[in-house]
Protein backbone atom coordinates (compact mmCIF):
# COMPACT_ATOMS: atom_id res chain seq x y z
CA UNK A 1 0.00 0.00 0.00
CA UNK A 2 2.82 2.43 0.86
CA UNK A 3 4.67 2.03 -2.21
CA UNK A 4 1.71 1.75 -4.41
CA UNK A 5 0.58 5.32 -2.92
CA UNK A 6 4.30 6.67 -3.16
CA UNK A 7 4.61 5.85 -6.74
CA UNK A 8 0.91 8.00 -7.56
CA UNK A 9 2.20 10.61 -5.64
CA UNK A 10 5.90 10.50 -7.84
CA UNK A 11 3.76 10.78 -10.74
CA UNK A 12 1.20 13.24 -9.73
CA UNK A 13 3.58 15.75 -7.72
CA UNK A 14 6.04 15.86 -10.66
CA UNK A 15 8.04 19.09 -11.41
CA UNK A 16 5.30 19.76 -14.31
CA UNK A 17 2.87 20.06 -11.56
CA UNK A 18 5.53 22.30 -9.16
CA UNK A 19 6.19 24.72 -12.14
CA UNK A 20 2.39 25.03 -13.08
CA UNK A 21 1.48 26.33 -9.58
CA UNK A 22 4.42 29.03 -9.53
CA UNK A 23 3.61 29.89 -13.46
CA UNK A 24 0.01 29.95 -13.49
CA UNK A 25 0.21 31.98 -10.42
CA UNK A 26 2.61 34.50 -11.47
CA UNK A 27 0.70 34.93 -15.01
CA UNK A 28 -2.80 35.75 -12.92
CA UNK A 29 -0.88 38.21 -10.85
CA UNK A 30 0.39 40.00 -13.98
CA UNK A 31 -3.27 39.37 -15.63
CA UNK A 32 -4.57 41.24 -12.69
CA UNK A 33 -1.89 43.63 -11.99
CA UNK A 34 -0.87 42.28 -8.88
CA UNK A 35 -5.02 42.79 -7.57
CA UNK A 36 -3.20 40.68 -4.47
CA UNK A 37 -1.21 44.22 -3.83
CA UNK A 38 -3.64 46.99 -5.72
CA UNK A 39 -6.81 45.78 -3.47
CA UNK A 40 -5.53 44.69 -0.20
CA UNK A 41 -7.40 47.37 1.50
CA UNK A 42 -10.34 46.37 -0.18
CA UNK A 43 -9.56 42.75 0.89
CA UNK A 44 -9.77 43.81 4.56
CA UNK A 45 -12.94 45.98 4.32
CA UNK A 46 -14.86 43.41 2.48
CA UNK A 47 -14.02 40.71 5.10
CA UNK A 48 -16.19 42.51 7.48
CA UNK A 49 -18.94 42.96 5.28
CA UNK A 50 -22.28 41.01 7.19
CA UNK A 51 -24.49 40.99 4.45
CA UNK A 52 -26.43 37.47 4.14
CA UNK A 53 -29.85 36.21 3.21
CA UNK A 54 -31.78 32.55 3.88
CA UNK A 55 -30.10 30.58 1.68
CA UNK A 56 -26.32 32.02 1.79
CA UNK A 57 -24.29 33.25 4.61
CA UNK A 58 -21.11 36.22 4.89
CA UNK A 59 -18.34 37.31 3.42
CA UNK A 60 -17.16 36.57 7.12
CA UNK A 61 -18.85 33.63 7.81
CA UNK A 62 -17.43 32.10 4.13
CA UNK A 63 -13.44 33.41 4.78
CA UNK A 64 -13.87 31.16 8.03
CA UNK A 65 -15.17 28.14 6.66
CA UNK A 66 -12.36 28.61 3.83
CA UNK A 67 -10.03 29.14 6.30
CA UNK A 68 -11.06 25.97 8.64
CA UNK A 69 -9.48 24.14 4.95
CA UNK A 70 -6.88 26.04 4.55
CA UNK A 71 -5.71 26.07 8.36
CA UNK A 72 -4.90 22.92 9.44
CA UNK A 73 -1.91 20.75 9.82
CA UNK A 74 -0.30 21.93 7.03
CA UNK A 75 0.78 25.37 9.21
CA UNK A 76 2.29 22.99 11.82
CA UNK A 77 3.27 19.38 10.48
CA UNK A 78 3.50 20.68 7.50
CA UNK A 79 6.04 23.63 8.03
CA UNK A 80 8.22 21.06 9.82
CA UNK A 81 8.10 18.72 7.05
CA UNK A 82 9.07 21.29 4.44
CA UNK A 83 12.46 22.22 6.38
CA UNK A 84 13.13 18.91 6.96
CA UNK A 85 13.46 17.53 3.15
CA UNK A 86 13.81 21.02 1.59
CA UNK A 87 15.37 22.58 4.24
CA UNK A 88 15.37 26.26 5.61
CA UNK A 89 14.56 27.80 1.44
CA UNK A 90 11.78 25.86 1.15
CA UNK A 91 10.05 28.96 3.53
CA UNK A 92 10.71 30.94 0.97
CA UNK A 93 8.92 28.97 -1.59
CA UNK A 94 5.63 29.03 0.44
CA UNK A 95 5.73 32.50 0.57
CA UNK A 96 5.82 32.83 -3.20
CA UNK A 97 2.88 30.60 -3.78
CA UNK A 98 1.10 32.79 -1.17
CA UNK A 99 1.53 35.48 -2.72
CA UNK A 100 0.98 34.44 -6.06
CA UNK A 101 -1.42 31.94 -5.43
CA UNK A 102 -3.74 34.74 -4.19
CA UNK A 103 -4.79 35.49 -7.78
CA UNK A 104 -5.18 31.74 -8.06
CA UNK A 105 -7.35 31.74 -5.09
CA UNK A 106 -9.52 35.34 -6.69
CA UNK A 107 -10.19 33.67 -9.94
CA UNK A 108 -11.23 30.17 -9.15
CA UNK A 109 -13.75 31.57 -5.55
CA UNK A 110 -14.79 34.18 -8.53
CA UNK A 111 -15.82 32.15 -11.02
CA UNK A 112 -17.09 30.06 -8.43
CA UNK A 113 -19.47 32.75 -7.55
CA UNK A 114 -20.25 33.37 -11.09
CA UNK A 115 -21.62 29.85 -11.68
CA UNK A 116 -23.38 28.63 -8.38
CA UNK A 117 -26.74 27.40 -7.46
CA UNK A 118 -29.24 27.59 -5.19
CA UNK A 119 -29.86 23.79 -3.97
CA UNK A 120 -32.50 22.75 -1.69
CA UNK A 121 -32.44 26.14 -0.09
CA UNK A 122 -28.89 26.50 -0.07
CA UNK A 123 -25.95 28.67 -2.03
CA UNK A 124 -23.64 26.01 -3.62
CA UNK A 125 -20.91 26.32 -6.13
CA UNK A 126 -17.13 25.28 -6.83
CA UNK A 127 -15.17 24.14 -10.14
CA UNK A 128 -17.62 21.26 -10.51
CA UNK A 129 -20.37 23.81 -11.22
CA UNK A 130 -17.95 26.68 -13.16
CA UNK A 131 -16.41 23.78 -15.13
CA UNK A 132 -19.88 22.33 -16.18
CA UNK A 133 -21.84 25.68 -16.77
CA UNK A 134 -18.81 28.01 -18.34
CA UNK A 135 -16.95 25.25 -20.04
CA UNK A 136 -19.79 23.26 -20.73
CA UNK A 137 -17.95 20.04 -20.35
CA UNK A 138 -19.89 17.90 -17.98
CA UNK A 139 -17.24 15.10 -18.51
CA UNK A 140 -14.82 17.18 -17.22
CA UNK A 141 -16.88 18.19 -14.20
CA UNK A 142 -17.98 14.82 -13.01
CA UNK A 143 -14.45 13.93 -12.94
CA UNK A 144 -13.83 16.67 -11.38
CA UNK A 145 -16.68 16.11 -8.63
CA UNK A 146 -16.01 12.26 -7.82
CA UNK A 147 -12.01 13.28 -7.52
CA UNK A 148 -13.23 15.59 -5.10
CA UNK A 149 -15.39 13.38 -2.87
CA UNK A 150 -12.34 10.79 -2.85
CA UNK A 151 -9.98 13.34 -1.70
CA UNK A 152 -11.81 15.18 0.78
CA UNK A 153 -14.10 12.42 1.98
CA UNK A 154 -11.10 9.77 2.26
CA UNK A 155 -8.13 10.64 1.41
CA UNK A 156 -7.19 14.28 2.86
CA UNK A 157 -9.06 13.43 6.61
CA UNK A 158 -6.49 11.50 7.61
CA UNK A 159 -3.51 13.79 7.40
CA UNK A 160 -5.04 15.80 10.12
CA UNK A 161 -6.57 12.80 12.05
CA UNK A 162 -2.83 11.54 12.59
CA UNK A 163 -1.55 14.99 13.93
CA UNK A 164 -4.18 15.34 16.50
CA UNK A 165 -3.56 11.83 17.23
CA UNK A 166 0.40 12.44 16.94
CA UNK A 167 0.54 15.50 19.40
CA UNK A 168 -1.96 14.62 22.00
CA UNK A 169 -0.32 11.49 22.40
CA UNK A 170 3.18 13.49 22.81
CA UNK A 171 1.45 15.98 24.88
CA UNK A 172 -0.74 14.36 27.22
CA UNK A 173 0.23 10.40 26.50
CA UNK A 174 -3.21 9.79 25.16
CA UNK A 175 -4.05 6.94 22.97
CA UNK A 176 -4.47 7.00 19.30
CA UNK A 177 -7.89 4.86 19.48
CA UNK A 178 -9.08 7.15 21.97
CA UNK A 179 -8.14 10.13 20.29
CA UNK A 180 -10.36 8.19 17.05
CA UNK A 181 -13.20 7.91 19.08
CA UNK A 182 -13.58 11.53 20.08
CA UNK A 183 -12.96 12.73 16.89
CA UNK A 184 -15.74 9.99 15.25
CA UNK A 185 -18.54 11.55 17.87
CA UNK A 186 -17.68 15.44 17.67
CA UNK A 187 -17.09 15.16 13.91
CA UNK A 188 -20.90 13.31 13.54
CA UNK A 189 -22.60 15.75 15.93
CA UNK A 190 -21.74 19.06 13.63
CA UNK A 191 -21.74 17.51 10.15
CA UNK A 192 -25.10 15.97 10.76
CA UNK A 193 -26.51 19.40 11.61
CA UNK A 194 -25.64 21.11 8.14
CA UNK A 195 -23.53 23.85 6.47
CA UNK A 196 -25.30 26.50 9.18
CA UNK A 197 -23.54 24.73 11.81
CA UNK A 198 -20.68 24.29 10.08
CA UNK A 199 -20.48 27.80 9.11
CA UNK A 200 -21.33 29.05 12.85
CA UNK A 201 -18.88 26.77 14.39
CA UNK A 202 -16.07 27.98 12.11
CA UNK A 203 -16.86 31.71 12.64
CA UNK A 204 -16.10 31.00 16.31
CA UNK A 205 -13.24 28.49 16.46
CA UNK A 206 -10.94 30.00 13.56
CA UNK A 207 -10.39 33.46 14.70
CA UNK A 208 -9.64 32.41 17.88
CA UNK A 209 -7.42 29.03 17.24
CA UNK A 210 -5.05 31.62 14.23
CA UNK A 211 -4.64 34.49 16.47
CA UNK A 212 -3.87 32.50 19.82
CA UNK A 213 -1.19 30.75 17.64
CA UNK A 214 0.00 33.73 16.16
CA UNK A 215 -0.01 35.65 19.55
CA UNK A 216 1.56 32.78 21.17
CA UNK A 217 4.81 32.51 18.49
CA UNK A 218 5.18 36.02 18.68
CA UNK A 219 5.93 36.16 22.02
CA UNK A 220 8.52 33.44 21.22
CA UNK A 221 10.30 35.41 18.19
CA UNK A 222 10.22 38.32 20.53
CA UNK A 223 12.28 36.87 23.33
CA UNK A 224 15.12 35.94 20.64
CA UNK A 225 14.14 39.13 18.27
CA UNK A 226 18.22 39.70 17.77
CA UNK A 227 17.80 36.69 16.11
CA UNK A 228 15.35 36.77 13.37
CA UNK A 229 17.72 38.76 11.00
CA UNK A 230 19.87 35.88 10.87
CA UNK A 231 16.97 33.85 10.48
CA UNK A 232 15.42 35.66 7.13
CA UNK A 233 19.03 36.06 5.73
CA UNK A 234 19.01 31.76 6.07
CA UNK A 235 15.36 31.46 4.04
CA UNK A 236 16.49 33.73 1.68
CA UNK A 237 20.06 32.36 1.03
CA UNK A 238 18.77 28.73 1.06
CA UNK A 239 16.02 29.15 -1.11
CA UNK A 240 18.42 30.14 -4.39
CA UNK A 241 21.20 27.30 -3.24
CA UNK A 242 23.59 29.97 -1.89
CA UNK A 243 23.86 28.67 1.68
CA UNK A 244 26.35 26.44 2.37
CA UNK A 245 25.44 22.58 3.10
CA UNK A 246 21.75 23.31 1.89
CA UNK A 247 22.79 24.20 -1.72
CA UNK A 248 23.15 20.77 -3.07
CA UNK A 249 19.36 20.46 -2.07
CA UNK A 250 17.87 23.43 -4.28
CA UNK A 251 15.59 21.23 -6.27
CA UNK A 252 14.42 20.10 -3.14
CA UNK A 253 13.47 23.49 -1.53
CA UNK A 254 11.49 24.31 -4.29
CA UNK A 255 9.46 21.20 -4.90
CA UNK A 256 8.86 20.61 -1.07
CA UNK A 257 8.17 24.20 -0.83
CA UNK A 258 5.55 24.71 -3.27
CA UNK A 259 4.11 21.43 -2.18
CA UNK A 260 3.66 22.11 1.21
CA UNK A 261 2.76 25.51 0.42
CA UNK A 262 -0.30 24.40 -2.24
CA UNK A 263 -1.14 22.05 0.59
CA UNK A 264 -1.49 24.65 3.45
CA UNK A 265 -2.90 27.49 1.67
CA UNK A 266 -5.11 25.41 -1.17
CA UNK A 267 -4.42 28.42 -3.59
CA UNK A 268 -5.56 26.90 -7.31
CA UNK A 269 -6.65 23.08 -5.45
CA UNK A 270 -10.02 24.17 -6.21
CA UNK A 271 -11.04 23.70 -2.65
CA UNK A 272 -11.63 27.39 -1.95
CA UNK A 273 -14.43 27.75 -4.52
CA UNK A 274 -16.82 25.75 -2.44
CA UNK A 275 -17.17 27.29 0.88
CA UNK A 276 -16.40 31.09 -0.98
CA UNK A 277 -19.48 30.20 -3.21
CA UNK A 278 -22.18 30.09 -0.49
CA UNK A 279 -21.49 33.73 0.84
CA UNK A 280 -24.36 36.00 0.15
CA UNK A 281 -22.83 39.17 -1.85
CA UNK A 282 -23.63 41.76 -4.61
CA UNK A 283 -20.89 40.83 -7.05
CA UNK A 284 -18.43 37.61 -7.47
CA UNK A 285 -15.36 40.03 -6.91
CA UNK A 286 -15.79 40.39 -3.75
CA UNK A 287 -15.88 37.31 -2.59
CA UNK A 288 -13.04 36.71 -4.94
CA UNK A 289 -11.16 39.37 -3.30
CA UNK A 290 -11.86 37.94 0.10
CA UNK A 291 -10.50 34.89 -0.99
CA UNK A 292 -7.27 36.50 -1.94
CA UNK A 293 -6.72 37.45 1.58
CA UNK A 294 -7.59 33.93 3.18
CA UNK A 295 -4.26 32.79 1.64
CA UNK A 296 -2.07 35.81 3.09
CA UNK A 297 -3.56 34.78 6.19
CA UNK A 298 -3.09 31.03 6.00
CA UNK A 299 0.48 31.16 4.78
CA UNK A 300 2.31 34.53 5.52
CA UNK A 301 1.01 34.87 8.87
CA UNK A 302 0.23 31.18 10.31
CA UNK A 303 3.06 29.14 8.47
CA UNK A 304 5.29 31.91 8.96
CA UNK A 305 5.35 31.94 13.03
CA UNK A 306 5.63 28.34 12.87
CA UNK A 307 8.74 28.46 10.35
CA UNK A 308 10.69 31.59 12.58
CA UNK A 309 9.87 29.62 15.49
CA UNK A 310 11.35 26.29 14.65
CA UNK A 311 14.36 28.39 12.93
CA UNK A 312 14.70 30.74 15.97
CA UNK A 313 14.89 27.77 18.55
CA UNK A 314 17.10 25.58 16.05
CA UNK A 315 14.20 22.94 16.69
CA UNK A 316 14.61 21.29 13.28
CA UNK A 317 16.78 18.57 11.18
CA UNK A 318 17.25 19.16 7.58
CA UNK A 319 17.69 15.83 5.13
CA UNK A 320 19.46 15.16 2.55
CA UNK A 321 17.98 14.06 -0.84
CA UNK A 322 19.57 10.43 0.00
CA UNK A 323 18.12 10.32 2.92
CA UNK A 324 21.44 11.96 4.68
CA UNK A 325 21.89 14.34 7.83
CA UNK A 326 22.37 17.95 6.74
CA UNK A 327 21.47 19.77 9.82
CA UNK A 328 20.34 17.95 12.64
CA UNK A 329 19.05 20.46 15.77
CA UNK A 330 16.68 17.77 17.29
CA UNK A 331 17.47 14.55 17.75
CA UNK A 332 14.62 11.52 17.87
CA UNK A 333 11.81 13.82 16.70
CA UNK A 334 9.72 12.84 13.50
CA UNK A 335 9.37 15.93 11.21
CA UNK A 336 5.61 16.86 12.05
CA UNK A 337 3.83 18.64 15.08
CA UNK A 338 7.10 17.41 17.23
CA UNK A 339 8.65 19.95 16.10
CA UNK A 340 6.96 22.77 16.99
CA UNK A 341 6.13 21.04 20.54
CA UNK A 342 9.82 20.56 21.34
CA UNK A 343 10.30 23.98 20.39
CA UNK A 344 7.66 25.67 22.56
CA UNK A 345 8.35 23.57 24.99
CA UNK A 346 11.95 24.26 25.78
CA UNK A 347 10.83 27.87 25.64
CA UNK A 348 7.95 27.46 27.42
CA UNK A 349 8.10 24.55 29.54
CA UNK A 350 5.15 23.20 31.12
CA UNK A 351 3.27 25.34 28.87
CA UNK A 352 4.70 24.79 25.12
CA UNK A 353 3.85 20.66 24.86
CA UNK A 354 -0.26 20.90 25.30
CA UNK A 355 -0.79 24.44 23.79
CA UNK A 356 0.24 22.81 20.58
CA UNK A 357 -1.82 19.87 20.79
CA UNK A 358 -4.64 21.98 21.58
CA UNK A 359 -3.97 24.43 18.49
CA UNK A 360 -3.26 21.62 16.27
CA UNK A 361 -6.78 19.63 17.25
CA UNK A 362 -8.38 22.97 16.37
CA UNK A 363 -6.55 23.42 13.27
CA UNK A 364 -7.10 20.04 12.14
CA UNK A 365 -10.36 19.73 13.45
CA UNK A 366 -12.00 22.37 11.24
CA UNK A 367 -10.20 21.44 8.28
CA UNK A 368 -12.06 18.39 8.58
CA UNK A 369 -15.24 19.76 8.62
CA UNK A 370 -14.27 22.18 5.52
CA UNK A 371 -13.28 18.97 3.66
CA UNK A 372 -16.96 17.38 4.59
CA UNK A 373 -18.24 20.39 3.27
CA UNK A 374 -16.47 20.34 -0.03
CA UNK A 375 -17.31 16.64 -0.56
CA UNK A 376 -21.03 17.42 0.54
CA UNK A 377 -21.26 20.10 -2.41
CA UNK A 378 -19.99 17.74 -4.87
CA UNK A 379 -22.33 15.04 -3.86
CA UNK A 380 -25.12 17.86 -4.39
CA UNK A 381 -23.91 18.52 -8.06
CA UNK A 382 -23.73 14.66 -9.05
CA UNK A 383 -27.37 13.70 -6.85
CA UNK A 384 -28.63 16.90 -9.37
CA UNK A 385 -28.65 14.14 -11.89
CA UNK A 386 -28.78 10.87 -10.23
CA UNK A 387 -30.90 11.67 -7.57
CA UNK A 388 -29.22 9.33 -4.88
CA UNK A 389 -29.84 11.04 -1.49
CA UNK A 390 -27.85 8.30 0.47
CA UNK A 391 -24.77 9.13 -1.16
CA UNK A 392 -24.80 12.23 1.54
CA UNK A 393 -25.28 10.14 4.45
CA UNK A 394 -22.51 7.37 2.94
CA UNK A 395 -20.57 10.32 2.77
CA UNK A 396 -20.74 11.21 6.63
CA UNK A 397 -20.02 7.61 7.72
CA UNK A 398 -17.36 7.48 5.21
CA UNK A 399 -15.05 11.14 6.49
CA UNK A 400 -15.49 9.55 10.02
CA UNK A 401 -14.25 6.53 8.94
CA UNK A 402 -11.22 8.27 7.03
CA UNK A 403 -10.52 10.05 10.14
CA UNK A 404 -10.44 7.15 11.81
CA UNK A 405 -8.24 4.71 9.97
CA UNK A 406 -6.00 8.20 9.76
CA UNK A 407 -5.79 8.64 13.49
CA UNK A 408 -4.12 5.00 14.04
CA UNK A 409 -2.11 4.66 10.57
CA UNK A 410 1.42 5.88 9.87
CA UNK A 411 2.10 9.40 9.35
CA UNK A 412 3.96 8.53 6.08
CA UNK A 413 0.83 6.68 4.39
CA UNK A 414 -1.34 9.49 5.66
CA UNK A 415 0.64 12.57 4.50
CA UNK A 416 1.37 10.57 0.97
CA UNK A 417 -2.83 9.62 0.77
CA UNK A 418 -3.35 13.57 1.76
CA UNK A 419 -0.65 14.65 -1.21
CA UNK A 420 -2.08 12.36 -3.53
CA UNK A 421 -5.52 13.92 -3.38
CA UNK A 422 -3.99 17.54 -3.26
CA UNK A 423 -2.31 16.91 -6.20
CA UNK A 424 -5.15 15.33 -8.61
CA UNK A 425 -7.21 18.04 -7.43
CA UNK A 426 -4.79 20.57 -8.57
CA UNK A 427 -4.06 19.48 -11.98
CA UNK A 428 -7.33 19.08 -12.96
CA UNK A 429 -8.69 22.39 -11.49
CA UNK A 430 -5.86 24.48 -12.62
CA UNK A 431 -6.30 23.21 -16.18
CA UNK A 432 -9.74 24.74 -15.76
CA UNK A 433 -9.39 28.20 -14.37
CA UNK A 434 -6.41 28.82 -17.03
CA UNK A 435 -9.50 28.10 -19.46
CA UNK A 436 -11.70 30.19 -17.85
CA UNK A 437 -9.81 33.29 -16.40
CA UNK A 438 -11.00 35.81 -18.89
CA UNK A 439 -14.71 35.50 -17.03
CA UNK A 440 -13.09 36.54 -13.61
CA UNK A 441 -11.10 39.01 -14.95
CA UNK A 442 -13.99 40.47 -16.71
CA UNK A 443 -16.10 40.32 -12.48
CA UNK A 444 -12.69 42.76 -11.15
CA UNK A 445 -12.97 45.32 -14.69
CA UNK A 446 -16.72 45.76 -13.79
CA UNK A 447 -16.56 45.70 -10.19
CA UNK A 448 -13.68 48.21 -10.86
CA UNK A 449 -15.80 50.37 -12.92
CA UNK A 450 -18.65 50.33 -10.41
CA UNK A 451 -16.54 51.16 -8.06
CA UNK A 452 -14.90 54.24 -9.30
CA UNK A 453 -18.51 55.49 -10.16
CA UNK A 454 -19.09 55.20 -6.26
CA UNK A 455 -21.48 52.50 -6.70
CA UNK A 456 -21.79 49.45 -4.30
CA UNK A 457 -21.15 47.23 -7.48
CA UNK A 458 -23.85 44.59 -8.48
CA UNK A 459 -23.34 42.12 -10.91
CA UNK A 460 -25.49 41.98 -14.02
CA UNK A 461 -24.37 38.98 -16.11
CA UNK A 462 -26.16 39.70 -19.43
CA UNK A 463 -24.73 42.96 -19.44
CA UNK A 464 -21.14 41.34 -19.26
CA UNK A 465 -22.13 38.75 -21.96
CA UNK A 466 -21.39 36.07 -19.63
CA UNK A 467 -23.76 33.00 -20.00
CA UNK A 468 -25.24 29.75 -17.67
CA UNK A 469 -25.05 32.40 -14.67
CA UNK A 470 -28.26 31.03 -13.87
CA UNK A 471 -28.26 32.19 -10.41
CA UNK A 472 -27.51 35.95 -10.95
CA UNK A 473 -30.25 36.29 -14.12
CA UNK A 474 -33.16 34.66 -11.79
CA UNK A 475 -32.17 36.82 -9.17
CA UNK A 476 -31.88 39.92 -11.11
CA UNK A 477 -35.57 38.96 -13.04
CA UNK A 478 -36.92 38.38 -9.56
CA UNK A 479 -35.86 41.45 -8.37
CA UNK A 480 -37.05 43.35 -11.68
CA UNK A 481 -40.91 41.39 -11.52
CA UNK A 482 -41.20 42.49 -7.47
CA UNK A 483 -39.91 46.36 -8.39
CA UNK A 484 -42.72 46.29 -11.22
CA UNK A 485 -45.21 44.78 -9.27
CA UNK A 486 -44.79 47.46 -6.37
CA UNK A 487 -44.90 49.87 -8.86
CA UNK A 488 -48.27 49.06 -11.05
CA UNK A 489 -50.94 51.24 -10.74
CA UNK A 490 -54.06 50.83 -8.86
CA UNK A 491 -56.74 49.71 -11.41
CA UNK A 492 -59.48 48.87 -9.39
CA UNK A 493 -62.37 50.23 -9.54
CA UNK A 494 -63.48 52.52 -6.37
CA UNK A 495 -66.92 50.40 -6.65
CA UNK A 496 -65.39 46.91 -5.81
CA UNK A 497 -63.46 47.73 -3.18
């Protein structure tokens, strides 16, 4: 089973797939003129912006449940694991597919805004529904959709299932099959209540669980400040090869870099589209704009403390490509959550061991209810043909089940199952959104144009020539039938009343 998975993965996660990230990226960022640098206030301000109705939820409400995906074990593990087999450069290479990726992450939550539906009372949309509707290749999107439900419903649960398990067990000498159990029961008492409870839960728990982090690692870079120049001159050498002993792994930084760094912040995965697509708003751009930000947050901020924290401390071994010591700063320690717990701990004792655990089960925790969510919204799309409502509830049983055979499994089989439905996921919704770009960038030219008339922009799809927006045109012919209705004039007679 191991190598069978390791070979996919060889094949899937080949440089092709490394270089497509980084180029697609950079060519959105120059399609947009860096909108990831031009709108950042804009970003911010439309964060905050509460408007919902009964079938969709916020801008706020949506960043969170994005974020619950995008913040998981990837900002922890994951950071750990990137130093470790791409060594100190690799940091560097997850801040360039954060900030590139973050006109990845505006055009696909765009056009997934463009293109969604209104299903049994609730907004839902992602590349299944923008491949299907603006492509008009439903081969493409079924493939797309059952890729999807594999990888979120079985294959990505377990990556986070095994850190929980991993760091409680380190922290508080738990066992695995007890840390299974707990996560079985809490994980089926909020996905059987629905996205609402999903999206409530998330609005609550994700705020809190990045900025306690954040707060927390601060205080640790802080109280060895005179050291973080050293630090960012070590990323930054490593990353081109110009640092001796790390050179002769180059390749390495940038493969293992944009890896983890596609894996953390989900920028072009085609993840993003789905929770971005139920938020309630005027115009796609917005929420395409919000979705921008999500990844500065994910992977600037949150992977960032974690990386100047383990290079700070020296908490970290760096491997050769055969398998050889480069660097070795902590000895017995399993790149993952150890890490970051040995690190904490020695400057934190007493303190450092369970805070992780407890910020990694949050992490992780959420990001397994975001990948629920994502499967659940491509189930919707394929029961809009087949009609098979128990495919939803075989999906519930199935994500606990994931997250249970994850919990008490290797770490190796789980992070290579997690890469290997990353990675599918990638190639095939990157190939779309490099087809389908022009349609988002045509969303930030209007809502551009609105907004220098000092209009809150709305979206008018016929007007833009854009076509199968189903969603928008009903809306907007709703809206037009009620405005003429109120304002028809009084024809009854005087008599009959």
């Amino acid at each position: 089973m191991n190598e069978l998975v390791s070979t996919l993965n060889g094949l899937v996660w080949s440089p092709a797939l490394i270089y497509l990230c980084l180029g697609v990226g950079l060519y959105f960022s120059l399609r947009g003129r860096f909108l990831q640098i031009r709108h950042f206030k804009e970003m911010i301000k439309l964060m905050f912006t509460g408007r919902t109705d009964e079938r969709g939820i916020t801008s706020f409400q949506a960043l969170t449940m994005t974020l619950a995906g995008r913040v998981g074990t990837g900002n922890i593990a994951g950071v750990a694991t990137a130093i470790t087999f791409g060594g100190p450069g690799a940091v560097f290479w997850m801040w360039m597919v954060a900030f590139l990726g973050a006109s990845s992450a505006f055009v696909e939550s765009t056009l997934g805004q463009v293109y969604k539906e209104s299903i049994n009372g609730e907004h839902r949309g992602g590349p299944a529904f923008f491949i299907e509707k603006g492509l008009g290749m439903k081969w493409y999107a079924w493939i797309f959709a059952v890729v999807t439900v594999i990888a979120c419903g079985l294959l990505l649960p377990g990556v986070q299932a095994n850190s929980i398990a991993s760091s409680v067990n380190t922290a508080f000498g738990v066992d695995p099959n007890t840390t299974a159990a707990v996560l079985a029961v809490l994980i089926g008492l909020i996905i059987f209540g629905g996205v609402k409870r999903i999206a409530h839960f998330t609005q609550v728990v994700v705020p809190f669980m990045a900025l306690g982090y954040i707060l927390v690692a601060m205080v640790i870079i802080l109280l060895n400040i005179s050291q973080l120049p050293d630090v960012i001159a070590l990323i930054l050498k490593s990353a081109f090869g110009l640092e001796a002993g790390f050179g002769a792994i180059l390749g390495m930084a940038i493969m293992w870099g944009v890896k983890r760094g596609v894996y953390s912040n989900e920028a072009g995965q085609g993840t993003g589209p789905h929770a971005s697509s139920a938020a309630a708003v005027s115009h796609p751009a917005k929420q395409g704009l919000v979705q921008g930000f999500s990844v500065y947050i994910d992977t600037l901020f949150v992977c960032s403390a974690t990386a100047f924290m383990l290079l700070i401390t020296g908490q970290y071994n760096v491997e050769g490509a055969d398998g050889s010591a480069l660097f070795t700063g902590i000895a017995g320690v399993a790149a993952g959550p150890g890490y970051v717990q040995t690190a904490m701990e020695n400057m934190m004792p007493g303190f450092g061991n369970a805070f992780v655990a407890i910020a990694l089960f949050f992490f992780a925790f959420t990001t397994i209810l975001a990948y629920y969510y994502i499967a659940e919204t491509n189930i919707a799309f394929i029961n809009r043909k087949v009609n098979r409502p128990w495919l939803t509830l075989l999906l519930k049983f199935g994500i606990i089940a994931a997250t249970v055979y994850g919990t008490v499994r290797s770490a190796t089989l789980a992070w290579d199952l997690g890469d290997l439905g990353v990675g599918l996921m990638a190639w095939l919704n990157i190939g779309a959104i490099i087809l389908m770009h022009k349609i988002a960038y045509t969303c930030l030219k209007d809502y551009e144009a609105q907004k220098a008339q000092g209009l809150d922009p709305v979206f008018d799809p016929v007007k833009l020539g854009i076509k199968n927006a189903d969603y928008w045109t009903d809306k907007k012919d709703a809206s037009t039938a009620e405005t003429s209705d109120a304002a028809a004039p009084d024809t009854c007679p005087e008599s009959a009343r």
